[in-house]
PDB file of N, CA and C in Angstrom:
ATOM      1  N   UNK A   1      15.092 -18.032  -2.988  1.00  0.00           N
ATOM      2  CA  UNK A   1      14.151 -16.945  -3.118  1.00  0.00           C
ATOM      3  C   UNK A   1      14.752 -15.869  -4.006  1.00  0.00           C
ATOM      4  N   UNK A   2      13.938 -15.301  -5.134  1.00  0.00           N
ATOM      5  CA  UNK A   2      14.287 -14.294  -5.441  1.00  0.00           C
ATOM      6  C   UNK A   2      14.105 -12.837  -5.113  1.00  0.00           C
ATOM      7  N   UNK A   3      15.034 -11.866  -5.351  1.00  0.00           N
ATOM      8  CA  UNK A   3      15.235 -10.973  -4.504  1.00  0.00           C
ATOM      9  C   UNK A   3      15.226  -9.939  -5.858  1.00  0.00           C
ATOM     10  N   UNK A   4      15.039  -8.402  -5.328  1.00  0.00           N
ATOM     11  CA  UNK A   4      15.162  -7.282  -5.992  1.00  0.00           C
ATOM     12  C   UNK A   4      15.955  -6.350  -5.722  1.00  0.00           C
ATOM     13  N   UNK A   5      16.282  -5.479  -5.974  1.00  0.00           N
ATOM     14  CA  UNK A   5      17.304  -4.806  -5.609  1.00  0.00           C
ATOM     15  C   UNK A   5      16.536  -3.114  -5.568  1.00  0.00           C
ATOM     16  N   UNK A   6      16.344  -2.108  -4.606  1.00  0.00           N
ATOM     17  CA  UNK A   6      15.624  -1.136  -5.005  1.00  0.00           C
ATOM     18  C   UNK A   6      16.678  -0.053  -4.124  1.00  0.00           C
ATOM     19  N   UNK A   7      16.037   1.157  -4.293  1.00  0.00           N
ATOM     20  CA  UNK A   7      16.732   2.611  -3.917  1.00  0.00           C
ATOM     21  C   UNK A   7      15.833   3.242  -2.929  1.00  0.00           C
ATOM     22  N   UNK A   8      16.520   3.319  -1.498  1.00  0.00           N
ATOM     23  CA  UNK A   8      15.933   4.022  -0.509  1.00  0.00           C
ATOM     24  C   UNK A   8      16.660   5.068  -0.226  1.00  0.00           C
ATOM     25  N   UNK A   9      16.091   6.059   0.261  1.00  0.00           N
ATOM     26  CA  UNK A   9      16.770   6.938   1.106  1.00  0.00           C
ATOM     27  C   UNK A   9      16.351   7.137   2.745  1.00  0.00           C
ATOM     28  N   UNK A  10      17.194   7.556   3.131  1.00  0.00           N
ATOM     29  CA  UNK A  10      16.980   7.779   4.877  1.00  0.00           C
ATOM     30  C   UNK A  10      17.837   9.174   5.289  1.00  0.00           C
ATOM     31  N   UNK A  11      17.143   9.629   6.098  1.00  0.00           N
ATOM     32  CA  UNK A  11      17.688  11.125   6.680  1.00  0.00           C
ATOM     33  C   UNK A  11      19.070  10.444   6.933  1.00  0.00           C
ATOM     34  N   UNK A  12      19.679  11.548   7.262  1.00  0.00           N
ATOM     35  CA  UNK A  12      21.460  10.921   7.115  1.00  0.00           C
ATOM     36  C   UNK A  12      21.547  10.364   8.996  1.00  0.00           C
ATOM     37  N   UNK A  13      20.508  10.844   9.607  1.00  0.00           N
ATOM     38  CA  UNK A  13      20.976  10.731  10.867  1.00  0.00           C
ATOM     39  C   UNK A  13      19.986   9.169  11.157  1.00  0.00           C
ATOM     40  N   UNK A  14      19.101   8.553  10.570  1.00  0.00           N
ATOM     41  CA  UNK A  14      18.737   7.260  10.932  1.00  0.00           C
ATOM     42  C   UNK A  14      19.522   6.346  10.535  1.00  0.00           C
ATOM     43  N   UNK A  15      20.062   6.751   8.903  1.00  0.00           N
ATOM     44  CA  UNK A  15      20.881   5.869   8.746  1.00  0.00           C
ATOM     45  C   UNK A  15      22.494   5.880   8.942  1.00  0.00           C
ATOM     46  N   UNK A  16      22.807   6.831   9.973  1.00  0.00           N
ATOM     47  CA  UNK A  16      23.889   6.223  10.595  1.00  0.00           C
ATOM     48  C   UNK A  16      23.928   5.642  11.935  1.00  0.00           C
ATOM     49  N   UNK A  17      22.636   5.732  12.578  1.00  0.00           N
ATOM     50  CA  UNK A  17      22.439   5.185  13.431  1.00  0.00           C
ATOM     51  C   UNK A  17      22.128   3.071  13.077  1.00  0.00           C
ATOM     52  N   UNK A  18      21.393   3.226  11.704  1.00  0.00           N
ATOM     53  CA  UNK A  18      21.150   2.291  11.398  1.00  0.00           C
ATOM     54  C   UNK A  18      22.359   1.361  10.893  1.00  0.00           C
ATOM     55  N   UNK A  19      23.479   2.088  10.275  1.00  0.00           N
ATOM     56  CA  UNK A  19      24.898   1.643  10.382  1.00  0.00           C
ATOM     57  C   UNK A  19      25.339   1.155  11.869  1.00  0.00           C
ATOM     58  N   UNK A  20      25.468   1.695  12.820  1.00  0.00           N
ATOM     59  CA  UNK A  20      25.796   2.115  13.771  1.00  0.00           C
ATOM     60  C   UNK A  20      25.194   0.504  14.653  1.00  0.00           C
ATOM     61  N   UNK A  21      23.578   0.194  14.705  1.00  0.00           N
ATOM     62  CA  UNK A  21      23.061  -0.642  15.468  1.00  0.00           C
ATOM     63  C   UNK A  21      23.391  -2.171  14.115  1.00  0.00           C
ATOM     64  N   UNK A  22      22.811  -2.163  12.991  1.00  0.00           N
ATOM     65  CA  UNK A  22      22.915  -3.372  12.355  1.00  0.00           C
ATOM     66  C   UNK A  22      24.058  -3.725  11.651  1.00  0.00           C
ATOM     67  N   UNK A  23      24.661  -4.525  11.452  1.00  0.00           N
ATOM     68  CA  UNK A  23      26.024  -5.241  11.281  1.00  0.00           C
ATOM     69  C   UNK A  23      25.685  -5.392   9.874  1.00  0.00           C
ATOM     70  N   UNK A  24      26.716  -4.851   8.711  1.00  0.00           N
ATOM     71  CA  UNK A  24      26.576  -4.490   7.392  1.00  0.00           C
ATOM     72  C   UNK A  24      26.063  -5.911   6.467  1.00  0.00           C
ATOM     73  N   UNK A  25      26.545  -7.258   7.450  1.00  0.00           N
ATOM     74  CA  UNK A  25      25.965  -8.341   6.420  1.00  0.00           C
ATOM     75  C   UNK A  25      24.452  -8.611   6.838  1.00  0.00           C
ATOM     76  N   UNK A  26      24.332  -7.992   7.710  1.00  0.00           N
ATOM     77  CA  UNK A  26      22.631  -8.277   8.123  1.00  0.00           C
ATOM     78  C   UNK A  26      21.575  -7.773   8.080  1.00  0.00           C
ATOM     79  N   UNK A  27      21.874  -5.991   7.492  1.00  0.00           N
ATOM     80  CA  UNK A  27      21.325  -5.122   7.182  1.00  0.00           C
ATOM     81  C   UNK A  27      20.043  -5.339   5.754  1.00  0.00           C
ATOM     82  N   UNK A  28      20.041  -6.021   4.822  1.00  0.00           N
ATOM     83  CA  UNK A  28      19.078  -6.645   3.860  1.00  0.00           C
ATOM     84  C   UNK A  28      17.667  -7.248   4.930  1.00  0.00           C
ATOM     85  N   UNK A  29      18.176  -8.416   5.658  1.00  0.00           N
ATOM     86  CA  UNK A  29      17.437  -9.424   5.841  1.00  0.00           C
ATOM     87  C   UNK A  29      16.761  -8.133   6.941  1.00  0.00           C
ATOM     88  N   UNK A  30      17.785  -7.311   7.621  1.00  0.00           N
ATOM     89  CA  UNK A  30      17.072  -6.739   9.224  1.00  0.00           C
ATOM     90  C   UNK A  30      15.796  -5.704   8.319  1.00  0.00           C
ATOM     91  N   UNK A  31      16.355  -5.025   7.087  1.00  0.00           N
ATOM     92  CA  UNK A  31      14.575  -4.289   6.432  1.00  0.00           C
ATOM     93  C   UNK A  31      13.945  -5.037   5.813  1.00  0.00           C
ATOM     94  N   UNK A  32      14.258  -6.076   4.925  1.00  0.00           N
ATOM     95  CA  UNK A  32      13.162  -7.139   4.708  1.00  0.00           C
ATOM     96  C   UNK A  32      12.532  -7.389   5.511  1.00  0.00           C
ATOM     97  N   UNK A  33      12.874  -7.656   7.132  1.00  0.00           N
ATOM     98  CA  UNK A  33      11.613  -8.038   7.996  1.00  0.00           C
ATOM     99  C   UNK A  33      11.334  -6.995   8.295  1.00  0.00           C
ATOM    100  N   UNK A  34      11.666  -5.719   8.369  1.00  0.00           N
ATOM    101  CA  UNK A  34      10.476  -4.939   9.143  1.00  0.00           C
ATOM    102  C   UNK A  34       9.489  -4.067   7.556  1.00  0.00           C
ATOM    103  N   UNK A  35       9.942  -4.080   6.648  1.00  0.00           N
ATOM    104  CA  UNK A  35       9.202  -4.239   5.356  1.00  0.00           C
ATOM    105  C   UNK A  35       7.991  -4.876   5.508  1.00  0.00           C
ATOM    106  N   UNK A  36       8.420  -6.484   5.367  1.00  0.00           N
ATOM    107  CA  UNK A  36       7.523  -7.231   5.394  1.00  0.00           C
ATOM    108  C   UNK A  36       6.654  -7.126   6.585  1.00  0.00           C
ATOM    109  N   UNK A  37       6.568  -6.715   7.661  1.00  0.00           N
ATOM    110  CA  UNK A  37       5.810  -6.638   9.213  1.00  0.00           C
ATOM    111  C   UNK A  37       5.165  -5.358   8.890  1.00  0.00           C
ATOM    112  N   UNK A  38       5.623  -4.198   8.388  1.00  0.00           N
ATOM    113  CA  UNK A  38       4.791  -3.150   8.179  1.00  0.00           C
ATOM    114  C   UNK A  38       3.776  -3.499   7.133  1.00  0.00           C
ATOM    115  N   UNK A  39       4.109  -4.139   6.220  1.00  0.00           N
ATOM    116  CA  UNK A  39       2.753  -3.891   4.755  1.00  0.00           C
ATOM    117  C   UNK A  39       2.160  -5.096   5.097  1.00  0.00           C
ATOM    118  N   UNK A  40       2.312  -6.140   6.431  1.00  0.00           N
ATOM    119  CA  UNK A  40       1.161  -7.064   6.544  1.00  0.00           C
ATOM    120  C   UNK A  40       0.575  -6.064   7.542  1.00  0.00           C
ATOM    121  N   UNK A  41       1.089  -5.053   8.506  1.00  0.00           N
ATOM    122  CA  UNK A  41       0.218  -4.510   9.604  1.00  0.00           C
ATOM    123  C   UNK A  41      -0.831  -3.801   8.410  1.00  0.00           C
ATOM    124  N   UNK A  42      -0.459  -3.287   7.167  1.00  0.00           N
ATOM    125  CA  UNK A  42      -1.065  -2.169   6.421  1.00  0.00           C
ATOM    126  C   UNK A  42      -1.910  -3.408   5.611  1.00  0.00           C
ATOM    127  N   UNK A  43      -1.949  -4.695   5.396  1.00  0.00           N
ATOM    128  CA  UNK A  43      -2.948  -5.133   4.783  1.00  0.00           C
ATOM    129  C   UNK A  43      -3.738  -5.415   5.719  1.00  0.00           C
ATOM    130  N   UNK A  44      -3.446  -5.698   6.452  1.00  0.00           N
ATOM    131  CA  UNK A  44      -4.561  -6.201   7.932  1.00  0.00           C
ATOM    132  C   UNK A  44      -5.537  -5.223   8.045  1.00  0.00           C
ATOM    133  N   UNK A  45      -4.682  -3.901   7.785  1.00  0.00           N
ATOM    134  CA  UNK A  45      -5.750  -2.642   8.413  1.00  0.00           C
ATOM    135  C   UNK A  45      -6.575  -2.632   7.020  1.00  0.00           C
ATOM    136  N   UNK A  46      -6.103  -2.563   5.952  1.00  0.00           N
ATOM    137  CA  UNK A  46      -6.927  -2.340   4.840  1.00  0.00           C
ATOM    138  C   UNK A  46      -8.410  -3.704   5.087  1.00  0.00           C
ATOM    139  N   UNK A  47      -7.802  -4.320   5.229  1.00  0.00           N
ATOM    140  CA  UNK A  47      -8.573  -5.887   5.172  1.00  0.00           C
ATOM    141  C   UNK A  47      -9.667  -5.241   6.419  1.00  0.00           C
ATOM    142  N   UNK A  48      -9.256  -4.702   7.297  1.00  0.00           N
ATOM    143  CA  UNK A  48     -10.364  -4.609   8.603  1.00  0.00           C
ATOM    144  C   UNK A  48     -10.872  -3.442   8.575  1.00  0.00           C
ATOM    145  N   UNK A  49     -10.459  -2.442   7.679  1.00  0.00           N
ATOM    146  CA  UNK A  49     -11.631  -1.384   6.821  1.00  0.00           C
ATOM    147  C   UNK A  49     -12.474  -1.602   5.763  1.00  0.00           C
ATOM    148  N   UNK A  50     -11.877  -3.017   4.539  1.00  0.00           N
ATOM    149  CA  UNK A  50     -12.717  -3.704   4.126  1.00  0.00           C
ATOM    150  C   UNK A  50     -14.124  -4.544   4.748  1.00  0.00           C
ATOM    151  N   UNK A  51     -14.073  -4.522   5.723  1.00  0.00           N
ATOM    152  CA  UNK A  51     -14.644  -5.620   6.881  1.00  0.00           C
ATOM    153  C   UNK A  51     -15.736  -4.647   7.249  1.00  0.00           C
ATOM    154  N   UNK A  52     -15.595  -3.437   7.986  1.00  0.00           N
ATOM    155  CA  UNK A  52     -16.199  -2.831   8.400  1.00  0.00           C
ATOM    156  C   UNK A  52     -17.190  -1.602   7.697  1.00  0.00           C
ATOM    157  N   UNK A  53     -16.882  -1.895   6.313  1.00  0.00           N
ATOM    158  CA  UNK A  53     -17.464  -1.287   4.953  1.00  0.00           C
ATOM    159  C   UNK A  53     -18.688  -1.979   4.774  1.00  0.00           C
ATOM    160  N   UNK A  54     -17.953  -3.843   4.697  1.00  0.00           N
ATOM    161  CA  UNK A  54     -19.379  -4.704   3.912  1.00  0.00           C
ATOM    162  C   UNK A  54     -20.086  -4.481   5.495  1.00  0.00           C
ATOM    163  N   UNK A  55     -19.710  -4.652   6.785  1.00  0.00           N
ATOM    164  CA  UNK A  55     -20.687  -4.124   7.920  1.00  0.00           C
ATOM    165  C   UNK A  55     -21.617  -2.902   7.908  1.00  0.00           C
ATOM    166  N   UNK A  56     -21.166  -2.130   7.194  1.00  0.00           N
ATOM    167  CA  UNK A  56     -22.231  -1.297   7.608  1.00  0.00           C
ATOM    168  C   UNK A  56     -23.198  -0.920   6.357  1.00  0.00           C
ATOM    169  N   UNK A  57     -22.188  -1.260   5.116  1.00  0.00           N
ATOM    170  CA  UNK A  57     -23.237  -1.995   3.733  1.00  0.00           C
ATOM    171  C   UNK A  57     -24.825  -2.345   4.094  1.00  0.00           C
ATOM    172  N   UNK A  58     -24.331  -3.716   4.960  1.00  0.00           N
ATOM    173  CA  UNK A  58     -25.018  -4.945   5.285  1.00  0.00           C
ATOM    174  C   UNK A  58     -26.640  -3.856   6.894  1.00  0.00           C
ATOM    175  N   UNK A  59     -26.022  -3.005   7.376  1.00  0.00           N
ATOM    176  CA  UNK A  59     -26.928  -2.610   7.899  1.00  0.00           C
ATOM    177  C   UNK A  59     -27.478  -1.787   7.574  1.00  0.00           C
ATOM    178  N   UNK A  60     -26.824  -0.627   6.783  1.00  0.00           N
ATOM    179  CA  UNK A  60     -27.765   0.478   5.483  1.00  0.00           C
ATOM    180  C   UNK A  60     -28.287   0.225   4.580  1.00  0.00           C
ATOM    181  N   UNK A  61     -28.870  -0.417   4.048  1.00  0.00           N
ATOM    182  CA  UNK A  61     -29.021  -0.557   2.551  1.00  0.00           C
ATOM    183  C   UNK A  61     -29.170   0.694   1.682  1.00  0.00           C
ATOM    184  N   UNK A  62     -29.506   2.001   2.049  1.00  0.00           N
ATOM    185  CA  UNK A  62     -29.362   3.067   1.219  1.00  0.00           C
ATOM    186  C   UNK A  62     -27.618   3.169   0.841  1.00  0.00           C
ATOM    187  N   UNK A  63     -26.947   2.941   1.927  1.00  0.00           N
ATOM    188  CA  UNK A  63     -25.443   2.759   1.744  1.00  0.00           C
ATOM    189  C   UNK A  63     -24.922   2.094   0.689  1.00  0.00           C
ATOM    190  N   UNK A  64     -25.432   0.470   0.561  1.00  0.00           N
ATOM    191  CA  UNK A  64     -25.493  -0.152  -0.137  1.00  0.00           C
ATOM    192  C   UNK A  64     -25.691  -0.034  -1.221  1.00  0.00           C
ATOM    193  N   UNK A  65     -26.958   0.613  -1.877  1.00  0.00           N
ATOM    194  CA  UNK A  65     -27.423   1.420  -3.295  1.00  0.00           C
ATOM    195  C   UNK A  65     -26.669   2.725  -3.569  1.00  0.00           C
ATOM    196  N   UNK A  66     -26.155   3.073  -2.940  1.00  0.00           N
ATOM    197  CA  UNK A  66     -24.837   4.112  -3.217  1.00  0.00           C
ATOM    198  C   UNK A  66     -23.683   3.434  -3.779  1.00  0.00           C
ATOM    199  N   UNK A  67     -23.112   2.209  -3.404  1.00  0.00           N
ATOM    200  CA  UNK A  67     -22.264   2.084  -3.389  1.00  0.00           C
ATOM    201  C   UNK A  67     -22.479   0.882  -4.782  1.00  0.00           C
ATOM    202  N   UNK A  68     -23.331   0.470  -5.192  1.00  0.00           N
ATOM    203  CA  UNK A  68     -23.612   0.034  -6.660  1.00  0.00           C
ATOM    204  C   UNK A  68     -23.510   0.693  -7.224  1.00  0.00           C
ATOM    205  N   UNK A  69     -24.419   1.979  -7.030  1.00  0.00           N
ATOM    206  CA  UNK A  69     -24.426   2.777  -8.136  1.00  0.00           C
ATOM    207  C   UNK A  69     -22.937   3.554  -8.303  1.00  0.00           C
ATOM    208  N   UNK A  70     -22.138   3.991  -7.761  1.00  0.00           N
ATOM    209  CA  UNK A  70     -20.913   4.169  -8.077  1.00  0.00           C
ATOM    210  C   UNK A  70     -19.939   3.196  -8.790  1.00  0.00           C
ATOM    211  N   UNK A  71     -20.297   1.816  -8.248  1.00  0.00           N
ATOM    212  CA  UNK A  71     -19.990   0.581  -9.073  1.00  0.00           C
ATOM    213  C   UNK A  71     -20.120   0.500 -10.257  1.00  0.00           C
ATOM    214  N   UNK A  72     -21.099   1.250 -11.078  1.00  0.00           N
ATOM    215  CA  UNK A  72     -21.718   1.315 -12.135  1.00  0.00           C
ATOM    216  C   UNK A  72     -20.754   2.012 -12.842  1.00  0.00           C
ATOM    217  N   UNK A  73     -19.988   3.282 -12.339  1.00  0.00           N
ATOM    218  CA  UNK A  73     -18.829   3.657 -13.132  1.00  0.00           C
ATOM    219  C   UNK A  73     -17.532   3.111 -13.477  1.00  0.00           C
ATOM    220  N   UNK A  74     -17.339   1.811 -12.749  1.00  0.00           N
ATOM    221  CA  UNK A  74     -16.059   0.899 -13.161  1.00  0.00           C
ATOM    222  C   UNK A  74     -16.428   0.727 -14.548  1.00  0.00           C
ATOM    223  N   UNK A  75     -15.387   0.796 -15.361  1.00  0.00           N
ATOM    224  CA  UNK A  75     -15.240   0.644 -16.681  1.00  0.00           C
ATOM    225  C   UNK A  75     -16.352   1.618 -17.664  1.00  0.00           C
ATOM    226  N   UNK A  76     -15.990   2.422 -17.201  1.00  0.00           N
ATOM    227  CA  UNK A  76     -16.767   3.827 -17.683  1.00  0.00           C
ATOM    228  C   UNK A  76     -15.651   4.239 -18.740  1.00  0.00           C
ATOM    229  N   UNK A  77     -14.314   3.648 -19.371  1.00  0.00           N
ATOM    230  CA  UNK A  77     -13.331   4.129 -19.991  1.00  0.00           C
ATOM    231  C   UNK A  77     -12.405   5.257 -19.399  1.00  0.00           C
ATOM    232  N   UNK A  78     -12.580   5.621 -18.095  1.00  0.00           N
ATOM    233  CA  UNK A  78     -11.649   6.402 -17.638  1.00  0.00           C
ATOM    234  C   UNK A  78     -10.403   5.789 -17.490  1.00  0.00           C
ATOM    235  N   UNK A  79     -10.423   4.369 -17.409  1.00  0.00           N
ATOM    236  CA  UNK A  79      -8.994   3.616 -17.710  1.00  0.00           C
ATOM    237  C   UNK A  79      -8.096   3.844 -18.587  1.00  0.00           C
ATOM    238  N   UNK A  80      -8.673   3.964 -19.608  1.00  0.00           N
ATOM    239  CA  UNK A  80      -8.621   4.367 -20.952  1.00  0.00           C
ATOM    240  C   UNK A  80      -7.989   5.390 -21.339  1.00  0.00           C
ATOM    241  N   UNK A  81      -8.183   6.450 -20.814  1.00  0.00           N
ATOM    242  CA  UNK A  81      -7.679   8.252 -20.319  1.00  0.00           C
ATOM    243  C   UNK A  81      -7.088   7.661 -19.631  1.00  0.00           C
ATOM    244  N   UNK A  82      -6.376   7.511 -18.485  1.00  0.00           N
ATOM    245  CA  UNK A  82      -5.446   7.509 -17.728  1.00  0.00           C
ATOM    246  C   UNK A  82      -4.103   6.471 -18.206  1.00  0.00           C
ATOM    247  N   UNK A  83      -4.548   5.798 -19.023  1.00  0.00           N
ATOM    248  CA  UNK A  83      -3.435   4.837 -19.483  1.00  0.00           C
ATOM    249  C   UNK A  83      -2.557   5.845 -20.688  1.00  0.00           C
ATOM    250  N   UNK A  84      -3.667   6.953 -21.394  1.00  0.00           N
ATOM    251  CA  UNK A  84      -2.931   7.333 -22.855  1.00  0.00           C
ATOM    252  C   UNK A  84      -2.287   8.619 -21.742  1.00  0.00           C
ATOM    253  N   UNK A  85      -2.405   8.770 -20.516  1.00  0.00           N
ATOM    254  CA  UNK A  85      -1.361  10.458 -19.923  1.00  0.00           C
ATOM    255  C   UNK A  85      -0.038  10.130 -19.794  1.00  0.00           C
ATOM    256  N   UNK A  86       0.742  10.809 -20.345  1.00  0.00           N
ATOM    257  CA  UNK A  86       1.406  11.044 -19.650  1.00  0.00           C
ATOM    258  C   UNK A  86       2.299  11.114 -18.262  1.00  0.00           C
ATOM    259  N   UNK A  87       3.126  10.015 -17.725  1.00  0.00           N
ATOM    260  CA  UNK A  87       3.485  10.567 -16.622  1.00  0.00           C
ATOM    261  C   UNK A  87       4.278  11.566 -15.836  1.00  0.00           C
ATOM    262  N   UNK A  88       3.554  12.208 -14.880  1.00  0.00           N
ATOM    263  CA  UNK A  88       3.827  13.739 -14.409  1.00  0.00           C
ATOM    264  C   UNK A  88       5.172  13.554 -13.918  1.00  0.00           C
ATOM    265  N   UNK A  89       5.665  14.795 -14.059  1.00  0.00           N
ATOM    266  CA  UNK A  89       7.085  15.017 -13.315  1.00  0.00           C
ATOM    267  C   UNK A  89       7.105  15.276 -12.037  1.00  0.00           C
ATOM    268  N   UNK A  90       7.928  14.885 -11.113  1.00  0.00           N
ATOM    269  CA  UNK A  90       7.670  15.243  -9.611  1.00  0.00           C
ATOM    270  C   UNK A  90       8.646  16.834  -9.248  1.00  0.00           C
TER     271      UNK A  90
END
């Protein structure tokens, strides 16, 4: 499997606790899984607000004609503008 290498930070006091509980060769694999367990809990939820969108779509239809007609602005070229900005400084 390939792997990435990225830059976290942690308040100084989790991660010496996190020193403290996980054993330094196991520390990768121990946030890879809870990584990976959080952003499937966060697609699940997205997925079951997706769900409950086309539900109530499906019982409004004025909802429904709202939500075309906003559709109608995808590819309105605001892509377009946002690709030539600049990115902001934090």
């Amino acid at each position: 499997m390939s792997t990435q290498q990225i830059l976290i930070r942690l308040p100084e006091d989790v991660a010496a606790r996190f020193k403290a509980a996980v054993p330094a060769r196991q520390r990768n694999k121990f946030i890879a899984d809870l990584v990976a367990k959080a952003v499937a809990r966060q697609e699940d939820e997205l997925t079951r607000i997706a769900a409950a969108v086309t539900d109530e779509e499906l019982r409004n239809p004025e909802l429904a004609q709202e939500m075309r007609d906003w559709e109608a602005t995808i590819g309105d070229g605001m892509e377009e503008h946002a690709a030539n900005e600049k990115p902001r400084a934090r």
